[in-house]
N, C-alpha and C. Protein backbone atom coordinates (compact mmCIF):
# COMPACT_ATOMS: atom_id res chain seq x y z
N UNK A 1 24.03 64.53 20.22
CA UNK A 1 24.45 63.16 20.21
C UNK A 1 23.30 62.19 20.42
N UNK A 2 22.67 62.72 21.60
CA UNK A 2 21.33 61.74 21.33
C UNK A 2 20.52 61.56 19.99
N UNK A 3 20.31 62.37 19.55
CA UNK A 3 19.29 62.54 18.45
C UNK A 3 20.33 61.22 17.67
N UNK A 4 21.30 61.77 17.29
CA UNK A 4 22.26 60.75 16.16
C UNK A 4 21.72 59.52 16.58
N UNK A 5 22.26 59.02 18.05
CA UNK A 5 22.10 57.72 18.27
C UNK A 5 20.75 56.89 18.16
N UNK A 6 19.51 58.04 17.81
CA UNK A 6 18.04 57.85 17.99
C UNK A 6 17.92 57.26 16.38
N UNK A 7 18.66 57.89 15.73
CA UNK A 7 18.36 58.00 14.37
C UNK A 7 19.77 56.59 13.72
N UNK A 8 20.83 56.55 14.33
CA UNK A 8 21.54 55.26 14.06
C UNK A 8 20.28 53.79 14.52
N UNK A 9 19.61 54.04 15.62
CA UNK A 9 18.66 52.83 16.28
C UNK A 9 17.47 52.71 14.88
N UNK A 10 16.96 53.99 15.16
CA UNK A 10 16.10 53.85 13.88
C UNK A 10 16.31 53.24 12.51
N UNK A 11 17.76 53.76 12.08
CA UNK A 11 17.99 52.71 10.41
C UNK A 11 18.81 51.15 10.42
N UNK A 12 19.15 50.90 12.45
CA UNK A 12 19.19 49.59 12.20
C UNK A 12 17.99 48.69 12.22
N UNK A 13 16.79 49.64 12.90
CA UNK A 13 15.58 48.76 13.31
C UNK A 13 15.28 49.24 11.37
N UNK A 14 15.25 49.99 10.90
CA UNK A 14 15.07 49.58 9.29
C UNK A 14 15.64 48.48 8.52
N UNK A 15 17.02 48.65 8.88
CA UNK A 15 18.03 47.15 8.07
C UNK A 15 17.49 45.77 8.28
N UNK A 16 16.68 45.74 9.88
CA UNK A 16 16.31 44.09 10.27
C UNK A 16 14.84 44.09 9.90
N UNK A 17 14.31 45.20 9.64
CA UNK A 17 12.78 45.26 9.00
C UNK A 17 12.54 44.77 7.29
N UNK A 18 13.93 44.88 6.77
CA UNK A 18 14.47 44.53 5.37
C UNK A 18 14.59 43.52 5.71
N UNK A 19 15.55 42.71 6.30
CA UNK A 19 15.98 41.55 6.12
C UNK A 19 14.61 40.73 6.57
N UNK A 20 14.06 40.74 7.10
CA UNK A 20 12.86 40.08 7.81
C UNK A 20 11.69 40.14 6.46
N UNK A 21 11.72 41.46 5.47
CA UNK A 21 10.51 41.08 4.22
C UNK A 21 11.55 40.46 3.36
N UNK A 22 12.93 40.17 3.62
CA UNK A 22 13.60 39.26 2.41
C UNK A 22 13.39 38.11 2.83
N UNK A 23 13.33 37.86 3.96
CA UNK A 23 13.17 36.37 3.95
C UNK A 23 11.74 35.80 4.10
N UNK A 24 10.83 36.49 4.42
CA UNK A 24 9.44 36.33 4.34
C UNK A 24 9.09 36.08 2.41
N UNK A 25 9.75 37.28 2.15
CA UNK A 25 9.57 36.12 0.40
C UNK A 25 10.23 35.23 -0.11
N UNK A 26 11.43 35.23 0.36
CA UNK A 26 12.18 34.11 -0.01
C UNK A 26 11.26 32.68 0.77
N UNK A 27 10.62 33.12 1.78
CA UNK A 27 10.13 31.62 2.48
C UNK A 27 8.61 31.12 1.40
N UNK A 28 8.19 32.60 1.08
CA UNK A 28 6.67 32.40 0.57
C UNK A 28 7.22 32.18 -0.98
N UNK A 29 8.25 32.57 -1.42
CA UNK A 29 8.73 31.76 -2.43
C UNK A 29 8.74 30.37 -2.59
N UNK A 30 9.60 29.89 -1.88
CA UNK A 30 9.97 28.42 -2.01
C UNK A 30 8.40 27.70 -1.27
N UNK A 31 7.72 28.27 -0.50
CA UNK A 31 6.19 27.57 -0.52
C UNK A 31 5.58 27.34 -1.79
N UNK A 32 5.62 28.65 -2.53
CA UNK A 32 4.75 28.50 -3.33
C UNK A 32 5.54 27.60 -4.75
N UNK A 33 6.61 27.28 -4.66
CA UNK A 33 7.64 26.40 -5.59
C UNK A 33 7.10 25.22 -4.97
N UNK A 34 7.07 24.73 -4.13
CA UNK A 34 6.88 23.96 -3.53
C UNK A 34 5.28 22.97 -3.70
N UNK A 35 3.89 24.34 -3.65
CA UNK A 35 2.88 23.96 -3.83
C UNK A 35 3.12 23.52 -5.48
N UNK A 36 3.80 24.11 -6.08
CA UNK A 36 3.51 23.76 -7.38
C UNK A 36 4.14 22.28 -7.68
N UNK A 37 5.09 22.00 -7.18
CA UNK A 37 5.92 21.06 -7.31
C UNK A 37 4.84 19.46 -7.05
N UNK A 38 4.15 19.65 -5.51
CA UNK A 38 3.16 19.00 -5.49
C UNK A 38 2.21 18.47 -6.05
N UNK A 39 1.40 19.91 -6.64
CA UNK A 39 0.26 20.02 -7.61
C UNK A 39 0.90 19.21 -8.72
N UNK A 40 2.36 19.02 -9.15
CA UNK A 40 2.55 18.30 -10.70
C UNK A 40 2.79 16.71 -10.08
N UNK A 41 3.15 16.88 -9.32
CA UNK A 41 2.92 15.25 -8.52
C UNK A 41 1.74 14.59 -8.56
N UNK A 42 0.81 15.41 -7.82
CA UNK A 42 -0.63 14.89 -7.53
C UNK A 42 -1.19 14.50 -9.16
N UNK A 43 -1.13 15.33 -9.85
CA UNK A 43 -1.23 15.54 -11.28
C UNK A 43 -0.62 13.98 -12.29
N UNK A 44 0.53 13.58 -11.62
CA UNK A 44 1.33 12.77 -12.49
C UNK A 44 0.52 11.34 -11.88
N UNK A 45 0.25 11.63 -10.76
CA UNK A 45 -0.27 9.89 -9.85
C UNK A 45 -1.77 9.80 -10.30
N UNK A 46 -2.36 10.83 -10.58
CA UNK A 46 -3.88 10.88 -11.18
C UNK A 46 -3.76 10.22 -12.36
N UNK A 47 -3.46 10.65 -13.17
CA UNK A 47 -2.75 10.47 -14.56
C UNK A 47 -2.10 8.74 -14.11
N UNK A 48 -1.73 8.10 -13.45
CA UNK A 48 -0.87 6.64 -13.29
C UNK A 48 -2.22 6.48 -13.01
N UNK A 49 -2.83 6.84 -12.21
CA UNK A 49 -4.21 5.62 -11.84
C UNK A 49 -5.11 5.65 -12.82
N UNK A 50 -5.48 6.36 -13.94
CA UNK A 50 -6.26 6.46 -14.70
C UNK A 50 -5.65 5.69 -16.15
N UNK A 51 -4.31 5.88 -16.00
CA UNK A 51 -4.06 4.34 -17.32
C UNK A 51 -4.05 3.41 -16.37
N UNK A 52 -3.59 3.05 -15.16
CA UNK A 52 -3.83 1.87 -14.50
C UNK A 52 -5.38 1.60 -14.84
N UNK A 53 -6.22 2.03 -14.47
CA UNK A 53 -7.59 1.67 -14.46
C UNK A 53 -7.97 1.48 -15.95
N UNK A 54 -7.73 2.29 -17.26
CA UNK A 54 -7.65 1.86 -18.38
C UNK A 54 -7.20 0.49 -18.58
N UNK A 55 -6.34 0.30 -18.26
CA UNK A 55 -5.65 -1.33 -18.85
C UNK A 55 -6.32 -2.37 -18.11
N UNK A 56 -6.25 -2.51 -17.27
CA UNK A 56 -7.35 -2.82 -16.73
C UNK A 56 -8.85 -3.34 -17.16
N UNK A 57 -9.52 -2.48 -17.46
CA UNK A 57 -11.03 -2.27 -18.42
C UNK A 57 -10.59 -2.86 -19.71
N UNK A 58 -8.92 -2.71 -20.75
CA UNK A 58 -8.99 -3.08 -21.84
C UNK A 58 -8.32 -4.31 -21.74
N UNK A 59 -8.01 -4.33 -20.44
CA UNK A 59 -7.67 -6.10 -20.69
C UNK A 59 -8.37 -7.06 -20.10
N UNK A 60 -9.43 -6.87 -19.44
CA UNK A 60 -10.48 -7.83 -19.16
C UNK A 60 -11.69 -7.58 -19.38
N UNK A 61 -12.02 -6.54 -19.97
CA UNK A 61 -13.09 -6.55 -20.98
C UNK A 61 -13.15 -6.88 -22.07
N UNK A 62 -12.18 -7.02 -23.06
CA UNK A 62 -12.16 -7.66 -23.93
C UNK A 62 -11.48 -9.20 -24.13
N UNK A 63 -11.32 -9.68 -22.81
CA UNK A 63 -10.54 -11.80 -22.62
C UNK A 63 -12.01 -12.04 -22.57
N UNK A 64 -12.45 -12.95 -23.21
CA UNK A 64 -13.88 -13.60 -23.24
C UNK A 64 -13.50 -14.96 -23.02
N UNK A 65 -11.84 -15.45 -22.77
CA UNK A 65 -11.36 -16.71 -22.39
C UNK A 65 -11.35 -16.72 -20.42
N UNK A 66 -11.57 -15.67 -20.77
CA UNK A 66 -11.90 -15.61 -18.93
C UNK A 66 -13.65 -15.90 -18.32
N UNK A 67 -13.93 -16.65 -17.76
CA UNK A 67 -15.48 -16.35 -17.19
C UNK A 67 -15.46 -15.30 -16.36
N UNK A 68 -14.79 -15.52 -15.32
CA UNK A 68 -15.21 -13.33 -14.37
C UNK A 68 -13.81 -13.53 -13.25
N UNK A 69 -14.02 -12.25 -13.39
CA UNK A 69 -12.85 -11.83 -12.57
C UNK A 69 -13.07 -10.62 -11.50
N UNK A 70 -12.92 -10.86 -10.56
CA UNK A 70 -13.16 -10.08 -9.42
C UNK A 70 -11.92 -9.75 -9.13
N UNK A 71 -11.84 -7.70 -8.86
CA UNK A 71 -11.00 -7.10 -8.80
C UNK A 71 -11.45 -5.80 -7.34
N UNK A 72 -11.11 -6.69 -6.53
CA UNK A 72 -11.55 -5.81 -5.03
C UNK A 72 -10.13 -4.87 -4.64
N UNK A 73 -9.90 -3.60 -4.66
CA UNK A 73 -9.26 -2.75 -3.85
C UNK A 73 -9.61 -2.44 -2.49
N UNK A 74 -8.70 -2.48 -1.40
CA UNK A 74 -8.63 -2.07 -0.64
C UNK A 74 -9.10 -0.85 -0.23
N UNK A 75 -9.15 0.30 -1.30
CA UNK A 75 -10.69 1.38 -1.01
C UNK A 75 -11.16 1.77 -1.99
N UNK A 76 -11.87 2.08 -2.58
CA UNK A 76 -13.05 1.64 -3.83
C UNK A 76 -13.57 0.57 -3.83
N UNK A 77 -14.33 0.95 -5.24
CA UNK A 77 -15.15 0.03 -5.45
C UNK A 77 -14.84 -1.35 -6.17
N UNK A 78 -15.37 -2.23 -6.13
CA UNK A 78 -14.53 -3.71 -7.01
C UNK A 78 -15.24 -3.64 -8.35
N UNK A 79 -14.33 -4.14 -8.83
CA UNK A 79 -15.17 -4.14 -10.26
C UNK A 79 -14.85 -5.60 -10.65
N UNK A 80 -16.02 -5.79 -11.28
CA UNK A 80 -16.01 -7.27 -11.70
C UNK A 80 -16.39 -7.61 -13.39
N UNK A 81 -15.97 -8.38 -14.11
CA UNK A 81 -15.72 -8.82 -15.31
C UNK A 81 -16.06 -10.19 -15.60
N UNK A 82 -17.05 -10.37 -16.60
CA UNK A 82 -18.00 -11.39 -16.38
C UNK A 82 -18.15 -11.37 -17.91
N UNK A 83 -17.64 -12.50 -18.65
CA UNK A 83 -17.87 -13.19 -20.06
C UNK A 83 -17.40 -12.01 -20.83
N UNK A 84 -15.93 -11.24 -20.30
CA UNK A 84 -15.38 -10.60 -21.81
C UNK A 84 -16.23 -8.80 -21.11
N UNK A 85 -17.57 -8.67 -20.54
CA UNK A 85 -17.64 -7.63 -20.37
C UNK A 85 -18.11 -6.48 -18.99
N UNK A 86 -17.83 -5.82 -18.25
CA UNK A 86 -17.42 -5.14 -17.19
C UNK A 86 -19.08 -5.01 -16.83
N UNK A 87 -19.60 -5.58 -15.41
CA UNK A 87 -20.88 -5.02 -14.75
C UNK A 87 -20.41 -3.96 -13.54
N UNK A 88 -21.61 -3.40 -13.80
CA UNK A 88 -22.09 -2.30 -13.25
C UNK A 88 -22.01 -2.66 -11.83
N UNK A 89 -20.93 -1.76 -10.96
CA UNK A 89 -20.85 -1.81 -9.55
C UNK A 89 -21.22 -0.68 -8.97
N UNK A 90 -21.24 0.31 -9.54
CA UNK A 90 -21.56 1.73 -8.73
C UNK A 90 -22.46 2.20 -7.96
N UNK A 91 -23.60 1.24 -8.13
CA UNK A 91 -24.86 1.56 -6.86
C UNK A 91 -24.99 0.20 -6.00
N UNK A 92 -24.10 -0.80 -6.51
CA UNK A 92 -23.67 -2.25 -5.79
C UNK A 92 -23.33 -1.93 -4.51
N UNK A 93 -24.65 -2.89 -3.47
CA UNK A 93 -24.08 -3.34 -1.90
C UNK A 93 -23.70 -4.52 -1.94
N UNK A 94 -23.54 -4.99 -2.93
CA UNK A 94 -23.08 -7.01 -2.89
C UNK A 94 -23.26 -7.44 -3.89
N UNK A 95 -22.42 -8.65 -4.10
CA UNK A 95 -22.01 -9.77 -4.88
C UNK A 95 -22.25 -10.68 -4.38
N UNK A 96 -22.26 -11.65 -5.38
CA UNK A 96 -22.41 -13.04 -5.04
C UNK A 96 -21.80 -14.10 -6.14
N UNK A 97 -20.38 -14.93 -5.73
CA UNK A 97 -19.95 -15.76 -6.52
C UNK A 97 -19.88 -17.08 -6.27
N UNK A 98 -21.22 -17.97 -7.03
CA UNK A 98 -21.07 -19.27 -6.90
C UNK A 98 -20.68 -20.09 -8.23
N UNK A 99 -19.38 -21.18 -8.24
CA UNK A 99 -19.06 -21.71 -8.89
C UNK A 99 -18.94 -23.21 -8.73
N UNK A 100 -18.93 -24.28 -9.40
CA UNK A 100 -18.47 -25.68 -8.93
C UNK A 100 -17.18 -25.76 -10.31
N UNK A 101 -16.52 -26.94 -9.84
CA UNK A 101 -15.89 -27.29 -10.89
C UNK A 101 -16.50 -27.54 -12.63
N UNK A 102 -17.42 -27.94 -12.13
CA UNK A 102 -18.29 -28.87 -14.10
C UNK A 102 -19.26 -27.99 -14.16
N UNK A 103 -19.59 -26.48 -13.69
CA UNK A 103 -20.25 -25.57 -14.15
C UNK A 103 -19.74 -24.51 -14.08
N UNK A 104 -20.40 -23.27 -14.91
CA UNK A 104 -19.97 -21.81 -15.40
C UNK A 104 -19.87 -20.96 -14.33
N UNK A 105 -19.77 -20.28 -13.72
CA UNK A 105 -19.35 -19.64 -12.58
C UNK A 105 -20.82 -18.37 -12.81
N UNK A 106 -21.70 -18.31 -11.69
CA UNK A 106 -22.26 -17.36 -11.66
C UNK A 106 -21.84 -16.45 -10.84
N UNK A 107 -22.17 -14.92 -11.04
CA UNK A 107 -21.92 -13.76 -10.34
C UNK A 107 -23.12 -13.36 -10.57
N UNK A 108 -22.92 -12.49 -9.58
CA UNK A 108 -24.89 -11.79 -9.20
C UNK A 108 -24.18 -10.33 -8.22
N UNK A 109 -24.99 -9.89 -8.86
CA UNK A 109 -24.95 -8.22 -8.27
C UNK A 109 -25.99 -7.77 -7.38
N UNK A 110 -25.66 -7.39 -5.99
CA UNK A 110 -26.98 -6.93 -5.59
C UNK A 110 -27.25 -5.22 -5.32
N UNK A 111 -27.76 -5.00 -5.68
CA UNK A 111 -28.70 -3.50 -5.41
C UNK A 111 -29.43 -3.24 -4.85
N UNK A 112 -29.33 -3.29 -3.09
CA UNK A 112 -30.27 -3.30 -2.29
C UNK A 112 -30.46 -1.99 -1.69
């Protein structure tokens, strides 16, 4: 009788050793559904900021009815648009915009 009861303990500690790798994949399942689900997210908002930033470039690089337009984000870099076409900000520590009413608006880039 002992032995039986040794060997009933043994194939329930098997049954909860099963249920424990079913749900370990079922969990690493739905993670990995999950990472993917993300990855097409991250994917779709990359993709929105990169026509955002397109339209952008094609609509104030080519208004030459505009003198300049300063476009500062909150983190990046600003980009600025000056007579119809886009200057170079990428090694830019500063700007400088002086305008009056009865003259053309200068912008100045600095690269210090």
């Amino acid at each position: 009788m002992r032995a039986s009861k040794i060997f009933s303990k043994i194939n329930e500690i098997g049954e909860e050793i099963k249920e424990i790798k079913n749900f370990l994949r079922e969990m690493f399942g739905a993670k990995n559904k999950n990472d993917a689900v993300i990855d097409e997210l991250t994917n779709i908002i990359n993709t929105q900021g990169k026509v955002i930033e397109n339209l952008i470039d094609k609509t104030y690089a080519q208004d030459t009815s505009l003198q300049a337009v300063l476009i500062k984000p909150y983190r990046g870099n600003p980009r600025l648009y000056k007579d119809g076409k886009r200057l170079d900000t990428n090694s830019m520590t500063g700007f400088d915009i002086s305008w009056n009413w009865d003259r053309e608006i200068e912008v100045t880039v600095r690269n210090e």
